[in-house]
Protein backbone atom coordinates (compact mmCIF):
# COMPACT_ATOMS: atom_id res chain seq x y z
CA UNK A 1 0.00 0.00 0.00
CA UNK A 2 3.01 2.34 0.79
CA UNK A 3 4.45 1.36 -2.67
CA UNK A 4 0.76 2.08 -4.37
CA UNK A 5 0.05 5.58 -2.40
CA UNK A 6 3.96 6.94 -3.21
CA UNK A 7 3.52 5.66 -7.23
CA UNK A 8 0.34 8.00 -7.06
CA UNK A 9 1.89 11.00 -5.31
CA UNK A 10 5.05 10.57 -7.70
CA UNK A 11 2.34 10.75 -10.95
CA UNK A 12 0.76 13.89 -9.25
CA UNK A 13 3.69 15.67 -8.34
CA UNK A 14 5.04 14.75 -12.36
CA UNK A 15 1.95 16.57 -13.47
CA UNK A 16 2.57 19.80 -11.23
CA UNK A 17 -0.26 19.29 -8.97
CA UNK A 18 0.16 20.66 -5.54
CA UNK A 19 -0.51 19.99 -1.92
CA UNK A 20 0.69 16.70 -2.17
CA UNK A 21 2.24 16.79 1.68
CA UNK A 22 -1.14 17.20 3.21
CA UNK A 23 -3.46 14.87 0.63
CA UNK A 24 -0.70 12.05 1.27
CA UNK A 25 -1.46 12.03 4.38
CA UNK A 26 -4.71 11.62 4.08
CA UNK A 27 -4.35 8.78 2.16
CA UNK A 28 -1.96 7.01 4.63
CA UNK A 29 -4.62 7.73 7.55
CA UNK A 30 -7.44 6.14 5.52
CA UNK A 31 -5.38 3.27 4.02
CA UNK A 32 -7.42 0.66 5.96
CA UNK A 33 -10.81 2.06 4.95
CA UNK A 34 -11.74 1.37 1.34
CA UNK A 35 -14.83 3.73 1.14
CA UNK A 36 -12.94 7.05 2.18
CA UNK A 37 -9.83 6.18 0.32
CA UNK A 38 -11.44 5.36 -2.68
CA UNK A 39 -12.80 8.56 -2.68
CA UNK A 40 -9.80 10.44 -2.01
CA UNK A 41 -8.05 8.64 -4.81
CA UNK A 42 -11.17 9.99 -7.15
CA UNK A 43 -9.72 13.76 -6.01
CA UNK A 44 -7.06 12.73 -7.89
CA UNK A 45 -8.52 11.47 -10.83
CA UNK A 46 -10.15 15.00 -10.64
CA UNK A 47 -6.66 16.70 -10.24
CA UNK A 48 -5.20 15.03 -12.86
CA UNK A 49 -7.92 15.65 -15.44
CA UNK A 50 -8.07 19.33 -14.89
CA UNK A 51 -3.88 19.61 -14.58
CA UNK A 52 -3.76 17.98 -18.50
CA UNK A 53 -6.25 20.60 -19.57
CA UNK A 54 -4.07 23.18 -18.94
CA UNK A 55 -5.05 24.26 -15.69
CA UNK A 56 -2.97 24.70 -12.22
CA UNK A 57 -4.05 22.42 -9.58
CA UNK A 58 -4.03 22.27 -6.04
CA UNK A 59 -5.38 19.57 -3.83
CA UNK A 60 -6.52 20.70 -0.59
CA UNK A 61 -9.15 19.34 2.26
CA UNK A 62 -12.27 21.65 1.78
CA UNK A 63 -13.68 22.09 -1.38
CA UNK A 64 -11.36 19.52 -2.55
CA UNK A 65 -9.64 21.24 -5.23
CA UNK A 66 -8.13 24.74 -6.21
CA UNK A 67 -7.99 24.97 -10.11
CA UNK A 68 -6.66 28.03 -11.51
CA UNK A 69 -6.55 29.07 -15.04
CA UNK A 70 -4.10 32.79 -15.94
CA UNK A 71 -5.36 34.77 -13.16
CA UNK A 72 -9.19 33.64 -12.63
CA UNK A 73 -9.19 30.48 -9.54
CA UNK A 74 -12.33 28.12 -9.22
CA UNK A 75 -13.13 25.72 -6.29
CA UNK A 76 -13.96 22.58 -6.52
CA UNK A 77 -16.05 19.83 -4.87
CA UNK A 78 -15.37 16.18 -5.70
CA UNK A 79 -18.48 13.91 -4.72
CA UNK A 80 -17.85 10.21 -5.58
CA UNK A 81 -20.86 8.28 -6.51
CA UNK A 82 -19.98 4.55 -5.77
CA UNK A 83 -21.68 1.58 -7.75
CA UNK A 84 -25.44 1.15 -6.55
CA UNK A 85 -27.35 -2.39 -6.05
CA UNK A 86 -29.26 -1.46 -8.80
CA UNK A 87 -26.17 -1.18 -11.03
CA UNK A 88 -25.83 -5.22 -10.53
CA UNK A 89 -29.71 -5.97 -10.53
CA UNK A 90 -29.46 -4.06 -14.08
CA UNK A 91 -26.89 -5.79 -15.15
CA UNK A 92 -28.03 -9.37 -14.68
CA UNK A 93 -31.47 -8.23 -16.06
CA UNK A 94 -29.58 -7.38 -19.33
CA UNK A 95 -27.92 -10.24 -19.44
CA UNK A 96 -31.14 -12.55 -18.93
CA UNK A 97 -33.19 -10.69 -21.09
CA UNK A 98 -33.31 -10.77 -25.57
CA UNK A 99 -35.23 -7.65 -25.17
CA UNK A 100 -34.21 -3.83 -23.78
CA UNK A 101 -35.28 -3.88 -20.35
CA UNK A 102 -35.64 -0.56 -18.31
CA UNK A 103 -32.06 0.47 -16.62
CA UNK A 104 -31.10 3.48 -13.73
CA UNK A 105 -34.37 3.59 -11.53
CA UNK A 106 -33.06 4.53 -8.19
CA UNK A 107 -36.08 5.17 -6.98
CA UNK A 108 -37.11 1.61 -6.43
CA UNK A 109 -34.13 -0.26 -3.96
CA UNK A 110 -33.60 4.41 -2.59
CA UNK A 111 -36.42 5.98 -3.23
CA UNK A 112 -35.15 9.28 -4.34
CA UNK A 113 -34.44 9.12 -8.54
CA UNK A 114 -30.86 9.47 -9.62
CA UNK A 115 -30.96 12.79 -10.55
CA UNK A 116 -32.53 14.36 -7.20
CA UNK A 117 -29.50 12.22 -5.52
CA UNK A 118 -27.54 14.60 -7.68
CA UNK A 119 -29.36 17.78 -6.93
CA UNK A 120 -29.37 17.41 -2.79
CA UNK A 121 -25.92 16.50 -2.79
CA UNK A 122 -25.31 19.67 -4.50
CA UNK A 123 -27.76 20.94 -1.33
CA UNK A 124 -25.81 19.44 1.16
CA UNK A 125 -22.71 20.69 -0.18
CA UNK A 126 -23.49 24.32 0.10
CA UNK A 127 -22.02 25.60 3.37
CA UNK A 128 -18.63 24.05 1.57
CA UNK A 129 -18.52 25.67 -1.08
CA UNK A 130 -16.04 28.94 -1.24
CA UNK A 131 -17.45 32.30 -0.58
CA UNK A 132 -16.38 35.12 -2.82
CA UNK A 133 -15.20 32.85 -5.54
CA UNK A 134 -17.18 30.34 -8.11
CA UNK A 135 -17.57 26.75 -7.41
CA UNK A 136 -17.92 23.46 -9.11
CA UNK A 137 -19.53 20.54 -7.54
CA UNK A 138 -17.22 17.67 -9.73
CA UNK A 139 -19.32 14.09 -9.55
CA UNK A 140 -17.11 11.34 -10.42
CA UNK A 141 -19.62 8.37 -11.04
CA UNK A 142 -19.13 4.56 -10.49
CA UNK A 143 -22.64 4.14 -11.01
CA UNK A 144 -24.62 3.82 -14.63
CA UNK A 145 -27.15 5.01 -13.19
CA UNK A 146 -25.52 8.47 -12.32
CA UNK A 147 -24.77 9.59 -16.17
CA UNK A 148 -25.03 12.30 -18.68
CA UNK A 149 -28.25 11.48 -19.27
CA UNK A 150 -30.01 12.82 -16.39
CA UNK A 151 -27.42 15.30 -15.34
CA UNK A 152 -29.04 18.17 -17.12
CA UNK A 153 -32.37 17.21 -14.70
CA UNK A 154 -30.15 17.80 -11.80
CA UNK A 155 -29.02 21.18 -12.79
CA UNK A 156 -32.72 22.33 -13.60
CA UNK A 157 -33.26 20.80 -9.84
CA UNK A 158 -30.83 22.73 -8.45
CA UNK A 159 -31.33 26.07 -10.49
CA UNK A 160 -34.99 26.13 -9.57
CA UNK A 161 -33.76 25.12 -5.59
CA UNK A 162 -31.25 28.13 -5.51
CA UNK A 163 -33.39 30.73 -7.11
CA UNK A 164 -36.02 30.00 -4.13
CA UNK A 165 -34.31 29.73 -1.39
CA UNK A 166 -33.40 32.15 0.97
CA UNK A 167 -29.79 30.52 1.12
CA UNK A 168 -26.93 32.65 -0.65
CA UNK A 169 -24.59 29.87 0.61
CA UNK A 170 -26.33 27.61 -2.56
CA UNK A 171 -25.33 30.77 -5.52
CA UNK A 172 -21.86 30.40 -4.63
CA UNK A 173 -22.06 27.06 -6.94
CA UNK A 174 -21.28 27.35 -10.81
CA UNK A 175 -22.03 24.26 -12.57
CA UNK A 176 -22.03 20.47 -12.13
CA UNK A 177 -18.96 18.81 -14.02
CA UNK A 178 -19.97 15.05 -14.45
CA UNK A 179 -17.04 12.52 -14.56
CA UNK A 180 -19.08 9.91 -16.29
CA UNK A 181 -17.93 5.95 -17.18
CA UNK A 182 -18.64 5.73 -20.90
CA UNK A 183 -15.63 4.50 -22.43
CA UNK A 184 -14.23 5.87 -25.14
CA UNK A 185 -10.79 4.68 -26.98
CA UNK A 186 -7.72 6.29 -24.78
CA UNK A 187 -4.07 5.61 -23.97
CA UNK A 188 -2.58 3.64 -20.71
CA UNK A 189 -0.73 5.72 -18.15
CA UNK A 190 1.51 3.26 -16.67
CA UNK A 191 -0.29 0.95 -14.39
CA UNK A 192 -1.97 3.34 -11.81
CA UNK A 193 -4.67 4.40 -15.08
CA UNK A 194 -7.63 2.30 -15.98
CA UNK A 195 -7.67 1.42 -19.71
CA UNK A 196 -10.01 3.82 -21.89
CA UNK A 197 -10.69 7.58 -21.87
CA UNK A 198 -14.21 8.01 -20.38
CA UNK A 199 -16.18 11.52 -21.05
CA UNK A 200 -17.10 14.51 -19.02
CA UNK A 201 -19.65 16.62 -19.53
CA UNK A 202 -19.98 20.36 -17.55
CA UNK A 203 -23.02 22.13 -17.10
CA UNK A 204 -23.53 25.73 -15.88
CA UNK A 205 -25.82 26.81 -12.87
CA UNK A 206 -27.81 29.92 -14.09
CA UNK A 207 -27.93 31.89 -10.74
CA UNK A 208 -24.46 31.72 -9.82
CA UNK A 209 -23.89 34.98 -7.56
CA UNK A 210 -20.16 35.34 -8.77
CA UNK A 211 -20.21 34.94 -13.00
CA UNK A 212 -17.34 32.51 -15.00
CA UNK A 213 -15.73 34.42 -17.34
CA UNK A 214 -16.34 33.59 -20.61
CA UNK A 215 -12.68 32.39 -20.62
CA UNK A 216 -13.13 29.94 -17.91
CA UNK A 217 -16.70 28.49 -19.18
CA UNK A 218 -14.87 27.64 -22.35
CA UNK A 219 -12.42 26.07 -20.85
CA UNK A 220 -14.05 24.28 -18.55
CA UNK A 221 -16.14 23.14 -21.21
CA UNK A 222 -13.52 21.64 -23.35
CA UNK A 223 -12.68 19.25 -21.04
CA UNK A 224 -14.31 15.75 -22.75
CA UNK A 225 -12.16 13.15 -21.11
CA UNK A 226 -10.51 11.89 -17.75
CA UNK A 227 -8.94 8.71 -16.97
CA UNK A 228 -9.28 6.69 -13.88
CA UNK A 229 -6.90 6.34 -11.43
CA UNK A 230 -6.59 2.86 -9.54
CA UNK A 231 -4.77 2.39 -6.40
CA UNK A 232 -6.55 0.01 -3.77
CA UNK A 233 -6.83 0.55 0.15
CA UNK A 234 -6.06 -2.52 2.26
């Protein structure tokens, strides 16, 4: 695990991300709990994707990550959405079945549709977002059923949600960025990358109290591709 966590810091570090002392740390103290460091190893997945599109990057605790482009700096949240029951009942039922068979219905094992679980984690993410400075919420999804699809439901959820509520702490967010697991052809980065470029797809909030510039939105939204990092806890 040493060996695994110091090949990952090295990569980082390669790429000129920063605050690598403090995130390494992090990763050493949750070694032995596969949940939390699987989702700290998805900050990095974040980190690395924003760092080859040209942007400065700077892991930190809370939001997650500092991503600067020239002179403009955005914060940003990385939620991990972990692979859902219903990702293996869906699977088995496509396997089973000749026919298409209906996929992605939270609401049945959660009760709450996929892409209010996207909106109120947005929600519950407010007070962390930076004040006097944009925001992203970044979802990195191991679920199918979190996808592109519904993602532009979410952001009408949350638009609608912020525009109502008496809560400023809920304009500071800018857009969801969805790191989604379609696979698309892509190169191998040594042995800490999963095989295959999967997309990413960014979508502005409307009532953001602090604008993107229109140099930031652009670049933000040419981002079309990350690739996953994989480095196991105990």
């Amino acid at each position: 695990m040493k060996d695994q966590i110091g090949r990952l810091i090295t990569l980082l570090r390669e790429e000129g991300i920063e605050g690598l002392a403090d995130y390494e740390q992090r990763l050493v103290n949750n070694a032995g709990n596969v949940d939390v460091f699987t989702d700290l190893v998805f900050e990095s997945s974040a980190a690395l994707m924003f760092s080859r599109y040209g942007f400065k990057v700077t892991i930190r605790e809370k939001p997650d990550l500092r991503v600067e482009l020239d002179n403009e700096t955005i914060y940003a949240e990385v939620k991990h959405f972990r692979e859902k029951e219903q990702d293996r009942i869906d699977e088995k039922a496509m396997r089973e079945s000749e026919d298409l068979v209906p996929v992605g219905n939270t609401v049945l094992l959660e009760g709450v549709a996929a892409w209010q679980q996207i909106a109120n984690v947005a929600v519950r993410k407010a007070s962390q977002y930076m004040a006097d400075a944009p925001n992203l919420l970044v979802i990195a999804s191991d679920s199918n059923c979190i996808s592109g699809i519904i993602l532009s439901t979410a952001v009408n959820i949350y638009n609608e949600k912020a525009a109502e509520s008496n809560d400023l702490c809920l304009r500071r967010l800018n857009g969801f960025m969805l790191m989604d697991q379609w696979i698309w052809p892509g190169d191998r980065l040594e042995q800490l990358i999963g095989a295959g470029s999967r997309s990413v797809i960014f979508r502005p909030i409307a009532c953001a109290a602090i604008p993107l510039s229109a140099k930031m939105t652009n670049a933000l939204e040419s981002i079309r591709n990350w690739q996953q990092i994989v480095c196991k806890a105990y």
